[in-house]
Protein backbone atom coordinates (compact mmCIF):
# COMPACT_ATOMS: atom_id res chain seq x y z
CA UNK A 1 31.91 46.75 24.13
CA UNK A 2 34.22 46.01 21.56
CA UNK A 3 37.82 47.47 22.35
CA UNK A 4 41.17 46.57 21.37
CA UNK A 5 43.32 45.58 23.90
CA UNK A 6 47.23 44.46 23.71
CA UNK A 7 49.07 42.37 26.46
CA UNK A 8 52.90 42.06 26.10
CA UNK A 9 53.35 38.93 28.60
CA UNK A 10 56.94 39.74 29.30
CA UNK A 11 55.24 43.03 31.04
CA UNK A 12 53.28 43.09 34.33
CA UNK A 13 49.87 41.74 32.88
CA UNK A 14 47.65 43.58 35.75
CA UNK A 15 49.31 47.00 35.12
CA UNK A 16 49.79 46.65 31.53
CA UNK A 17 45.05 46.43 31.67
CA UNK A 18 44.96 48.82 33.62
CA UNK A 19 47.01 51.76 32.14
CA UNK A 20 45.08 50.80 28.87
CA UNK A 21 41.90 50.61 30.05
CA UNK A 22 42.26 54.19 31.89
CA UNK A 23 43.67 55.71 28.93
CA UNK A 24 40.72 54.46 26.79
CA UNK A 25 38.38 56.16 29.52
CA UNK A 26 40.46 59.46 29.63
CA UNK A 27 40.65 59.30 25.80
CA UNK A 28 36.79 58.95 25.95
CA UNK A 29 36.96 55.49 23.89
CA UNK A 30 35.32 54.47 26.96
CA UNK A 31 32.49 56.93 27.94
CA UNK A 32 30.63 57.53 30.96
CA UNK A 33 28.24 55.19 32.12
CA UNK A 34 29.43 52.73 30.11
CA UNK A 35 29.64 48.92 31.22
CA UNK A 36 33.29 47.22 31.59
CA UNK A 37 32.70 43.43 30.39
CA UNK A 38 32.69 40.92 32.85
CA UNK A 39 36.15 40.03 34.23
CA UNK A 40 35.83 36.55 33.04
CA UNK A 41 35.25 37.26 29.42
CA UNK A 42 37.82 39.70 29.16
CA UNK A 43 39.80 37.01 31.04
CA UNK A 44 39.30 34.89 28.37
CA UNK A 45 39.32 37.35 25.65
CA UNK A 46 43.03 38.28 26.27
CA UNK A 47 44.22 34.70 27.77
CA UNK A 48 45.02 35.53 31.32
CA UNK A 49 43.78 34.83 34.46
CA UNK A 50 40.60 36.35 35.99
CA UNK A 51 42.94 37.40 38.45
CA UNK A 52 44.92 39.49 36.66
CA UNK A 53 41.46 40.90 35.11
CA UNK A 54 39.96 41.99 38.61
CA UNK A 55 43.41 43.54 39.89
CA UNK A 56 43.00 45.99 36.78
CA UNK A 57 39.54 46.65 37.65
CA UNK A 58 40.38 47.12 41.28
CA UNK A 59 42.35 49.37 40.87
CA UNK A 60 40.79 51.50 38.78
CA UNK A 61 37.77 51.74 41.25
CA UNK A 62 40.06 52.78 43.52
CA UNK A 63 41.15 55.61 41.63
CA UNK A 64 37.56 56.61 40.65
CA UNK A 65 37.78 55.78 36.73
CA UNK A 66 34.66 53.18 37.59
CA UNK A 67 32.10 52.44 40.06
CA UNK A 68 29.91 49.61 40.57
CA UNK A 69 26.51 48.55 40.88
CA UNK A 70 25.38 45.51 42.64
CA UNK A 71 23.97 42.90 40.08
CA UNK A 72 25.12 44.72 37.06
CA UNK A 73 28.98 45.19 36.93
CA UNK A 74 31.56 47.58 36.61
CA UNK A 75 30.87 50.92 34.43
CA UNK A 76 32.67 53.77 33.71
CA UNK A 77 32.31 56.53 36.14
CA UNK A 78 30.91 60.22 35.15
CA UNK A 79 33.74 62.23 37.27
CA UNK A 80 36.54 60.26 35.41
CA UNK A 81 35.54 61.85 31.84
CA UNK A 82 35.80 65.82 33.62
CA UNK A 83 39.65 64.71 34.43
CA UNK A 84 40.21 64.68 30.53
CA UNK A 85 39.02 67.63 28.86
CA UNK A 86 39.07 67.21 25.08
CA UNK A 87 42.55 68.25 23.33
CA UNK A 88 41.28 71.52 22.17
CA UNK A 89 39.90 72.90 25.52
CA UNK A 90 43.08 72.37 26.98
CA UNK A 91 44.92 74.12 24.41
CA UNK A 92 42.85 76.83 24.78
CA UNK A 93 43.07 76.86 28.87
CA UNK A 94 46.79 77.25 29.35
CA UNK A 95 48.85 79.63 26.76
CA UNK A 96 52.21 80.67 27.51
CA UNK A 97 53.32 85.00 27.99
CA UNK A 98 52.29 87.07 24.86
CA UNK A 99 55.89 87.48 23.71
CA UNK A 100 56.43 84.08 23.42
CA UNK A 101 53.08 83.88 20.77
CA UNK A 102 54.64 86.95 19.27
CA UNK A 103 58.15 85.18 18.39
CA UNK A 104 58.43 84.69 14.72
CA UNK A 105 59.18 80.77 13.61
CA UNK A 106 63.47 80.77 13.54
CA UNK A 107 64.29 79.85 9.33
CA UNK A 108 66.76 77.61 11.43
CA UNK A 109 63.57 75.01 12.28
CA UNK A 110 62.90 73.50 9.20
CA UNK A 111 64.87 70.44 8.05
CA UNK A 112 67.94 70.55 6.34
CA UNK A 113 67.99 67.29 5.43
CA UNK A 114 66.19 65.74 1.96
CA UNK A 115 67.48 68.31 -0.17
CA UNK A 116 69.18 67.08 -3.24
CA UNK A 117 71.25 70.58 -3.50
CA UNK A 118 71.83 71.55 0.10
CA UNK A 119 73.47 75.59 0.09
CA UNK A 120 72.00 75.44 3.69
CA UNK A 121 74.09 77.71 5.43
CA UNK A 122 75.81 76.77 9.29
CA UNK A 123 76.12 73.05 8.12
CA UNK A 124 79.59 71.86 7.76
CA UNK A 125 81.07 68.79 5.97
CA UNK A 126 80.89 65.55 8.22
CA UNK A 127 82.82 63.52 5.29
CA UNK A 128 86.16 64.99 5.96
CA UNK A 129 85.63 64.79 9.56
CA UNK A 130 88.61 62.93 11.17
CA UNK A 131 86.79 59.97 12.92
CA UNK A 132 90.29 58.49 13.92
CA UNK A 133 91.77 60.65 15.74
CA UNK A 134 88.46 61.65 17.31
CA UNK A 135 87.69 57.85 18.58
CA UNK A 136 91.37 58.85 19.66
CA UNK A 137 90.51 61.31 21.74
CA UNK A 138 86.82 59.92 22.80
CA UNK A 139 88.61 56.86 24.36
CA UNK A 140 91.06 59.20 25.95
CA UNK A 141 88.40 61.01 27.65
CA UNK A 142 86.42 57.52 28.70
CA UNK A 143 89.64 56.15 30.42
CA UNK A 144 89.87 60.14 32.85
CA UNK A 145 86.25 59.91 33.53
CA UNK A 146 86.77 55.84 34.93
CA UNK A 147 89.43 57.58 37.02
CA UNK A 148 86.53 60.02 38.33
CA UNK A 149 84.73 60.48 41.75
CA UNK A 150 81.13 60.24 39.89
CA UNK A 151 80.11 63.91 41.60
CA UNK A 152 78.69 66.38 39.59
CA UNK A 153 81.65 67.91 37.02
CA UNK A 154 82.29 72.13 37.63
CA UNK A 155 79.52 74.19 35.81
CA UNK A 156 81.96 76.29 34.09
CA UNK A 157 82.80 73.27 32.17
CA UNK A 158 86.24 71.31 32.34
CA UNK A 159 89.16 72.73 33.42
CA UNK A 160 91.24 71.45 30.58
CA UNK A 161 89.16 72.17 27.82
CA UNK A 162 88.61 76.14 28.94
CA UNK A 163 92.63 76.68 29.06
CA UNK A 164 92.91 75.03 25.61
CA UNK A 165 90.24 77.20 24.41
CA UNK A 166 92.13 79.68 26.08
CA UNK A 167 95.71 78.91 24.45
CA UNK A 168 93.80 78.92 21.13
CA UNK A 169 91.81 82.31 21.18
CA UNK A 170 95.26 83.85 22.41
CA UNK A 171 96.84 82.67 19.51
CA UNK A 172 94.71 82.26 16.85
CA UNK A 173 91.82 85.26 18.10
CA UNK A 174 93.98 87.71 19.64
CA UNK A 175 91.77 87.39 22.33
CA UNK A 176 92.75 88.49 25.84
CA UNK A 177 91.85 85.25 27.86
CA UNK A 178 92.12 84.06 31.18
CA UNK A 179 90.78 80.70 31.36
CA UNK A 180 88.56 81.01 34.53
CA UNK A 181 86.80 83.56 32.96
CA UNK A 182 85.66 81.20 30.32
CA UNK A 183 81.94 79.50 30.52
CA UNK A 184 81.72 76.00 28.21
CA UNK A 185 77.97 76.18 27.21
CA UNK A 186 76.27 73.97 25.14
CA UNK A 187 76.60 75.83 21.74
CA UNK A 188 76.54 79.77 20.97
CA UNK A 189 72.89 79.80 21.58
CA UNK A 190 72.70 78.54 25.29
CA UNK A 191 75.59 81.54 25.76
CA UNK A 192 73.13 84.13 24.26
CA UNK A 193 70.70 82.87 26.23
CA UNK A 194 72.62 83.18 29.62
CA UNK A 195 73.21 86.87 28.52
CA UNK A 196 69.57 87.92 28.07
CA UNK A 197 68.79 86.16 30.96
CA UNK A 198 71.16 88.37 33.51
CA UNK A 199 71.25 91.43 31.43
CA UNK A 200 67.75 91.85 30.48
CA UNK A 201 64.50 92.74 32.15
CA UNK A 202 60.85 92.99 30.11
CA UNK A 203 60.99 96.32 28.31
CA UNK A 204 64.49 96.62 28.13
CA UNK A 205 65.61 97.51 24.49
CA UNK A 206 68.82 95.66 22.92
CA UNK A 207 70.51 96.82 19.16
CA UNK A 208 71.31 94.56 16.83
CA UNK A 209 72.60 94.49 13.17
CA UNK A 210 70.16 94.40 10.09
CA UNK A 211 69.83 92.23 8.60
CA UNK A 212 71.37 89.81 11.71
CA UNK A 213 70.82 86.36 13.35
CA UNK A 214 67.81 85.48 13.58
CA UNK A 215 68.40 83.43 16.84
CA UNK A 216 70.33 85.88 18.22
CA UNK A 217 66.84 88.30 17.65
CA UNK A 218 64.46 86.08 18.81
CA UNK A 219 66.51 85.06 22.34
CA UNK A 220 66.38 88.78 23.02
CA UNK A 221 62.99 88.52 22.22
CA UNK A 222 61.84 86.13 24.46
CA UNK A 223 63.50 87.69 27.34
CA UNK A 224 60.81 90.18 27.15
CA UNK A 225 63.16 92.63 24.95
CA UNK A 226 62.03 95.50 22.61
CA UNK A 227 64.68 94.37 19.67
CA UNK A 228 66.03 97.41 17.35
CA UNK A 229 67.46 97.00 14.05
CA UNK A 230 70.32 98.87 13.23
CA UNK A 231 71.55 99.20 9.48
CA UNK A 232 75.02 98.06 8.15
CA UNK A 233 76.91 99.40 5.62
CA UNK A 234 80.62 98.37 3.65
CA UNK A 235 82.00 98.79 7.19
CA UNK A 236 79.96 97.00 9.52
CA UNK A 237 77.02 98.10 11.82
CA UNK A 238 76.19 101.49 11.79
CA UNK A 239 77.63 103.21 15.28
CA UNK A 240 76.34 106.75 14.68
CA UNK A 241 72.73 105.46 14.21
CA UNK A 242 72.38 103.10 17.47
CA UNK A 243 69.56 104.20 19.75
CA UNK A 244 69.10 105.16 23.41
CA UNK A 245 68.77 103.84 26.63
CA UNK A 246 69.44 100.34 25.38
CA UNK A 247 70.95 97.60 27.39
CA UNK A 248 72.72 95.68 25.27
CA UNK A 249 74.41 95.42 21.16
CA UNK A 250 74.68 92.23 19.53
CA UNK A 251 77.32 92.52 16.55
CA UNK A 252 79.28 89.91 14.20
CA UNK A 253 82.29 91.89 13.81
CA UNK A 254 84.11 89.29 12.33
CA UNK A 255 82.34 89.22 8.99
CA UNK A 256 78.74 90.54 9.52
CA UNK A 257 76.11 88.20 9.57
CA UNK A 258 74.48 87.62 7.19
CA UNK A 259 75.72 89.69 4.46
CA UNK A 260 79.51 89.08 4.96
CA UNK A 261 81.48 92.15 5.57
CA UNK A 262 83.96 92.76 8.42
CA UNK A 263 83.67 95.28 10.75
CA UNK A 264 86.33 98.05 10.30
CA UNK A 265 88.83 99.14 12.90
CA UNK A 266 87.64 102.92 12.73
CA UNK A 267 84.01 101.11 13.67
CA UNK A 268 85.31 99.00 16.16
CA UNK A 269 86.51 101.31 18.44
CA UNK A 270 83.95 103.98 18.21
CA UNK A 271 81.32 101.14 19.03
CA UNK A 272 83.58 100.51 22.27
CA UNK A 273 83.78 104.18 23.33
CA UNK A 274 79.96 104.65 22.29
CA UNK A 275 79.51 101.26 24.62
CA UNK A 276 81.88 102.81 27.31
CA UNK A 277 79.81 106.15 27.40
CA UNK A 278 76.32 104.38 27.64
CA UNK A 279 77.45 102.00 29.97
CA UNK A 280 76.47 98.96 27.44
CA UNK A 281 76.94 95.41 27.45
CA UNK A 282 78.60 94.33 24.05
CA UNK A 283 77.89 91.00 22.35
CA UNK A 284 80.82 89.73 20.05
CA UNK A 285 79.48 86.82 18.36
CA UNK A 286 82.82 85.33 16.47
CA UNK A 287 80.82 82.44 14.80
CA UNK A 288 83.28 81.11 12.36
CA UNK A 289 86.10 83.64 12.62
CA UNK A 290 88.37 80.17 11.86
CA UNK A 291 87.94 80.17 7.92
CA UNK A 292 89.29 83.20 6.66
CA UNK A 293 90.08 83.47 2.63
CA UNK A 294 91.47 87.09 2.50
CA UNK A 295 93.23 89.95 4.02
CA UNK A 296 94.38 90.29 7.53
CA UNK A 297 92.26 89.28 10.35
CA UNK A 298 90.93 92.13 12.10
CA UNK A 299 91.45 92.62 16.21
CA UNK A 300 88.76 91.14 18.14
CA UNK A 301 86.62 93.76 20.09
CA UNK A 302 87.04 91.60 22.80
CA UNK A 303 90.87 92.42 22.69
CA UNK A 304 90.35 95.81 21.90
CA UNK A 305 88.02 96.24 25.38
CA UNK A 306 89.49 98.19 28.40
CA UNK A 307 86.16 98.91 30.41
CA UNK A 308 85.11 94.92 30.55
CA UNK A 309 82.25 95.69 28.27
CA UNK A 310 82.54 92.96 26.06
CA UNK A 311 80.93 89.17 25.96
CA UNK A 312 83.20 86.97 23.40
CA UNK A 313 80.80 84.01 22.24
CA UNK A 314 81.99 81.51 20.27
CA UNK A 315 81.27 77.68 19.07
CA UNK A 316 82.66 74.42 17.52
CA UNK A 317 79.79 73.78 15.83
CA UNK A 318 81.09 75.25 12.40
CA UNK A 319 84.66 73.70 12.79
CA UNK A 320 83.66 70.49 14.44
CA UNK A 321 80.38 69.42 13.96
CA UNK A 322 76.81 71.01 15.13
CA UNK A 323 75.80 67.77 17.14
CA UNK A 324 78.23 67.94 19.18
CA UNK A 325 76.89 70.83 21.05
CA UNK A 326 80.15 72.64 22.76
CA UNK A 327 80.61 76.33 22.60
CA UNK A 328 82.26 78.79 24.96
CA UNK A 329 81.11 82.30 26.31
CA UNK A 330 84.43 84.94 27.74
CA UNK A 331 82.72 86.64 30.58
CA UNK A 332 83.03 90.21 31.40
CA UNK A 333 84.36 90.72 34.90
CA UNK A 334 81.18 92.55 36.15
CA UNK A 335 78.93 89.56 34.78
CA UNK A 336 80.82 86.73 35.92
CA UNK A 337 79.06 85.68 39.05
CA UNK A 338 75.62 86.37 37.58
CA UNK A 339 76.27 83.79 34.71
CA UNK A 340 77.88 81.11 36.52
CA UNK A 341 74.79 81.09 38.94
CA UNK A 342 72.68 81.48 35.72
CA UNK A 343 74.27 78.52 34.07
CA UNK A 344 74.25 76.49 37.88
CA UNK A 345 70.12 77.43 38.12
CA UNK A 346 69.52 75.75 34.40
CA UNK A 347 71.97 73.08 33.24
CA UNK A 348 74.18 71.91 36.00
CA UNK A 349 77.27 71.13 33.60
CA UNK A 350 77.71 69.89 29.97
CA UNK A 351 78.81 66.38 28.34
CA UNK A 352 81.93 65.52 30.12
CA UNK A 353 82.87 62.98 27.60
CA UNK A 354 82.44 65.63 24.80
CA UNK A 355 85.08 68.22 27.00
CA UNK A 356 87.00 65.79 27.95
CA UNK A 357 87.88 64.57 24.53
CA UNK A 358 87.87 68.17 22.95
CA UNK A 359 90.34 68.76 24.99
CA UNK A 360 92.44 66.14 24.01
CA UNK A 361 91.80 66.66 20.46
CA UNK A 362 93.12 70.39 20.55
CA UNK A 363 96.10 69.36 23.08
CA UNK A 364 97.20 66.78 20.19
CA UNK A 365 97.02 69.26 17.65
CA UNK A 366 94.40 67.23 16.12
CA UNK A 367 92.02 70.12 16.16
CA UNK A 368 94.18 72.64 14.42
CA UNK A 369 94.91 70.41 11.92
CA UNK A 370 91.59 70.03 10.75
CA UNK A 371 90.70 73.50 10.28
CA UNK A 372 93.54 73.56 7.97
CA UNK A 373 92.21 70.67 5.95
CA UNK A 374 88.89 72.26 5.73
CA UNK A 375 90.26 75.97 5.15
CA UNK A 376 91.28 75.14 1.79
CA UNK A 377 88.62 72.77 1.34
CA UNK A 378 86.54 75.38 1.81
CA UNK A 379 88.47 77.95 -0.17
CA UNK A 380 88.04 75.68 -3.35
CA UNK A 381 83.97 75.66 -2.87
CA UNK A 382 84.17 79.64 -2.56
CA UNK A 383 86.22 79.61 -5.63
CA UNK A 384 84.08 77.87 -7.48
CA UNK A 385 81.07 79.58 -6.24
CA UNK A 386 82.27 82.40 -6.89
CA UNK A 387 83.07 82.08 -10.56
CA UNK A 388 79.83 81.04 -11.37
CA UNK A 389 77.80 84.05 -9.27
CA UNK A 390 80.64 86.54 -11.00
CA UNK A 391 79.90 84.62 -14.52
CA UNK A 392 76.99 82.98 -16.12
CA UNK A 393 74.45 83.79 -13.02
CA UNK A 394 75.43 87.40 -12.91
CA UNK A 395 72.88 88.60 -14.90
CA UNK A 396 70.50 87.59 -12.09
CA UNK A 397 72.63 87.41 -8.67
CA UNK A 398 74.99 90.33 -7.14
CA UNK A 399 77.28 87.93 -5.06
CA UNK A 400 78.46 90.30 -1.97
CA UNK A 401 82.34 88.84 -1.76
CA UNK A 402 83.00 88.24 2.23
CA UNK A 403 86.71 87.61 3.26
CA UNK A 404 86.16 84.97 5.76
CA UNK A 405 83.13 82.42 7.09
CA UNK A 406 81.72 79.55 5.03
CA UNK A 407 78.74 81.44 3.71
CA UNK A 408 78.06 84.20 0.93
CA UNK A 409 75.03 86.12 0.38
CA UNK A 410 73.99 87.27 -3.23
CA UNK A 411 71.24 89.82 -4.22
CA UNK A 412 68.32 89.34 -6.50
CA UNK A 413 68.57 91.94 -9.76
CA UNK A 414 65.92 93.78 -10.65
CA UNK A 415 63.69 91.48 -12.85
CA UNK A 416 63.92 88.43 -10.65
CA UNK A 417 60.86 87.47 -8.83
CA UNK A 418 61.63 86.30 -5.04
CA UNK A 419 58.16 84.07 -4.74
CA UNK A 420 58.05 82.35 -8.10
CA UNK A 421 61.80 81.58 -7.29
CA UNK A 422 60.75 79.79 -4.29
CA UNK A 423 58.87 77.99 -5.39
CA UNK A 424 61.32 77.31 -7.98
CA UNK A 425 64.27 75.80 -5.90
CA UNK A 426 61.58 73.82 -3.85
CA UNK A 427 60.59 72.07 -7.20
CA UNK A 428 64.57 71.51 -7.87
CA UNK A 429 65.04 70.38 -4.73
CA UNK A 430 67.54 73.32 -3.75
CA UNK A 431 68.04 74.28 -0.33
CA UNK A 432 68.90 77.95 -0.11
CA UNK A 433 68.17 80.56 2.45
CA UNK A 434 66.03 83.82 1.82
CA UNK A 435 68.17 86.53 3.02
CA UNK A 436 64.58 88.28 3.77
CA UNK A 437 64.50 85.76 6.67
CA UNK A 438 67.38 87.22 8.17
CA UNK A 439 65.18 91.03 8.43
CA UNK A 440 63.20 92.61 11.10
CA UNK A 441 61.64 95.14 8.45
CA UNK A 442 61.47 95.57 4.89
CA UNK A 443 64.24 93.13 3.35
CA UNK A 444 66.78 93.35 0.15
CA UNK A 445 65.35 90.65 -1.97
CA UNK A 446 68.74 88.06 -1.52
CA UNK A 447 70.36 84.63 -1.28
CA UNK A 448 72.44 83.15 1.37
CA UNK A 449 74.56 80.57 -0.31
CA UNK A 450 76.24 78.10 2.36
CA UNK A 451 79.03 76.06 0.84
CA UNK A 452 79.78 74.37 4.43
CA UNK A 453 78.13 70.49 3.71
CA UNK A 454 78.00 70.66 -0.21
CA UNK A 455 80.44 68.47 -2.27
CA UNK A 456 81.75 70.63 -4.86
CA UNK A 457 79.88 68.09 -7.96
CA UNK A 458 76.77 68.68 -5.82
CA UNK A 459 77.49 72.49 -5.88
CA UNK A 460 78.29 72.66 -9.52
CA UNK A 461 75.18 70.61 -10.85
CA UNK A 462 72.90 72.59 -7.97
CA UNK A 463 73.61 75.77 -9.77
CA UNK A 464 73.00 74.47 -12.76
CA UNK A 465 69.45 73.57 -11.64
CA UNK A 466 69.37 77.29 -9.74
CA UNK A 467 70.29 78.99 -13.14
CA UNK A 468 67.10 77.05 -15.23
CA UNK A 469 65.13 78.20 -11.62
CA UNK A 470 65.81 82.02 -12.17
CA UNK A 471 64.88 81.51 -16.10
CA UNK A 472 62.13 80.64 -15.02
CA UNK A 473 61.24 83.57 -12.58
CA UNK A 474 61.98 85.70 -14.74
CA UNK A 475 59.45 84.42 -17.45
């Protein structure tokens, strides 16, 4: 037998022969019926003691991975190769529920990193970041938790960081916020997920914009949820066309997802009456409300809400940073108890330390300060993007002007051809969203153009390279 074998001597030596010789015989790199070598060669083979050699072996009789034969040795025993079925039998044993195979792959998946344009949209830029004052803040937090008991921390996340969330939705949100109604959750997405999960039985139907999130569409999904698109227009989703008997409506009122536009007032409240007469859960999903370029911000349904219909869901990843993994869900009254137990039954509590010193970071002002910074940060890239979608790649793009978030989305003119362009920016190297991905059924042919993570050189010479890639799918 000629097998390669590794022993780490600052490691157990019997154990470390043993685990590798039984997965060699699971792995079938050992077959059945096939002879072990004598302990002392191996022995000598690897430079340990026979000892150490025979424990292995032991052991492995014990287990049944080998039996012996007087005379002849130690050889691999038949019933140990039936415990490891080959790799593709055991994919094809265990599968998980149909709707699960059914979800489409999330755009969201696929690296962001490695491109040398990056539009990606939901990144934000980590350069302007204020490390400083964070460390600040981190060390802040490190010094409360010494102070700490050890127990578990309250699953509705730290007291201190819901009322500053509080504070700041009541004054920059208009939000109507009591901070014990507030759930810290571990980004937007765990707080959709919480939702479907206590709202949402297999079969149940749930409305959603579309074009919309696809994250938001597939959560719903996987919850066993029949998932309706409804259209949007210049004024948000379309009320008058929302379907029956459905349990739930998932809506970006702020500035619609992803094509930009706010939801109007007239809208608004005729969603909440529609909601209030169907007995409906709403879904506000005010993803990066914070960076707003024009006009006056609209009311929040959330503070518009008189019948506790509403579910205000909100992150930091867009004004902080996405690794950092800290959002917030406002509970409806009637849900409250069902989510807290929801949140108990599958993540105890967050990151402390992350609470803890986002907390401090938005008591010291620290946090409002930064959005400023990286409002008008942000308001130069849109400029700038802007003037070149409105000017020399016009002829090609329709840029659909939003008035707030840190993403635009453009439309292909007639002419343009959406595969060859694909190709196109993946030969330039330019990351850019296809607003198809962002469709349940037939799609406007479209690009979503983030301008969150790209320095503004970066953005000008990537649309240099994007107007040479719709040349060239137009040819």
């Amino acid at each position: 037998m000629d097998l390669h074998l590794s022993i780490d001597p600052d490691q157990p030596l019997a154990a470390q022969l043993y685990r590798q010789l039984r997965e060699a015989i699971l792995g079938g790199r050992l077959q059945a019926g096939e002879r072990l070598p004598p302990s002392r060669y191996l022995a000598e083979r690897l430079q340990v003691s026979r000892k150490t050699v025979s424990e292995a072996y032991e052991q492995l009789l014990a287990e049944g991975f080998t039996s012996t034969r007087v005379g002849s040795g130690t050889f691999v025993s038949s019933l140990a190769q039936t415990a490891a079925p080959s790799r593709s039998a055991a994919t094809s044993l265990l599968q998980p529920a149909a709707r699960w195979r059914r979800l489409p792959v999330a755009p969201f998946d696929s690296p962001v990193q490695g491109w040398r344009y990056n539009f990606a949209g939901g990144t934000v830029s980590m350069r302007r970041f204020p490390l400083a004052a964070w460390r600040t803040s981190l060390q802040y937090a490190l010094r409360q938790m010494s102070q700490g008991s050890g127990f578990y921390a309250g699953v509705q996340g730290q007291p201190a960081l819901r009322q500053a969330i509080a504070r700041y939705l009541a004054l920059n949100r208009a939000v109507r916020c009591d901070w014990q109604d507030l759930l810290v959750t571990q980004g937007a997405q765990q707080g959709l997920s919480l939702l479907a999960q206590v709202m949402l039985e297999p079969g149940d139907r749930v409305a959603m914009e579309e074009p919309g999130y696809t994250p938001a569409r597939s959560c719903f999904q996987s919850a066993g949820a029949e998932v309706i698109g409804v259209p949007v227009d210049d004024e948000g989703l379309r009320v008058d066309l929302l379907p029956a008997n459905v349990r739930l409506v998932y809506v970006t009122p702020s500035h619609q997802f992803p094509l930009g536009m706010p939801m109007s007032l007239a809208r608004r409240l005729a969603l909440l009456e529609w909601a209030r007469e169907h007995r409906v859960l709403i879904i506000e999903d005010d993803y990066d409300g914070e960076f707003r370029f024009q006009g006056r911000p609209l009311e929040a349904l959330q503070s518009l809400d008189r019948h506790g219909l509403v579910a205000y869901l909100g992150t930091f990843s867009k004004t902080l940073y996405p690794q950092q993994r800290v959002g917030y869900l406002l509970m409806p009254p009637g849900l409250r108890e069902a989510l807290v137990q929801a949140k108990l039954l599958g993540d105890r509590h967050g990151d402390s330390l992350q609470q803890l010193a986002l907390a401090h970071f938005m008591e010291r002002g620290e946090f409002a300060r930064h959005t400023r910074r990286m409002q008008r940060l942000y308001a130069e890239r849109r400029e700038h993007l802007l003037l070149r979608l409105q000017g020399d790649l016009a002829t090609w793009l329709q840029p659909i002007v939003p008035m707030a978030g840190i993403h635009l989305a453009a439309l292909l003119r007639p002419g343009v051809d959406p595969e060859r362009l694909a190709s196109e920016l993946r030969g330039r190297g330019i990351g850019l969203d296809s607003l198809a991905a962002f469709y349940q059924g037939p799609a406007q042919a479209g690009l979503l153009f983030g301008f969150g993570c790209i320095e503004l050189d970066d953005l000008q010479a990537g649309l240099d390279e994007l107007r040479l890639a719709l040349q060239a799918a137009c040819q």
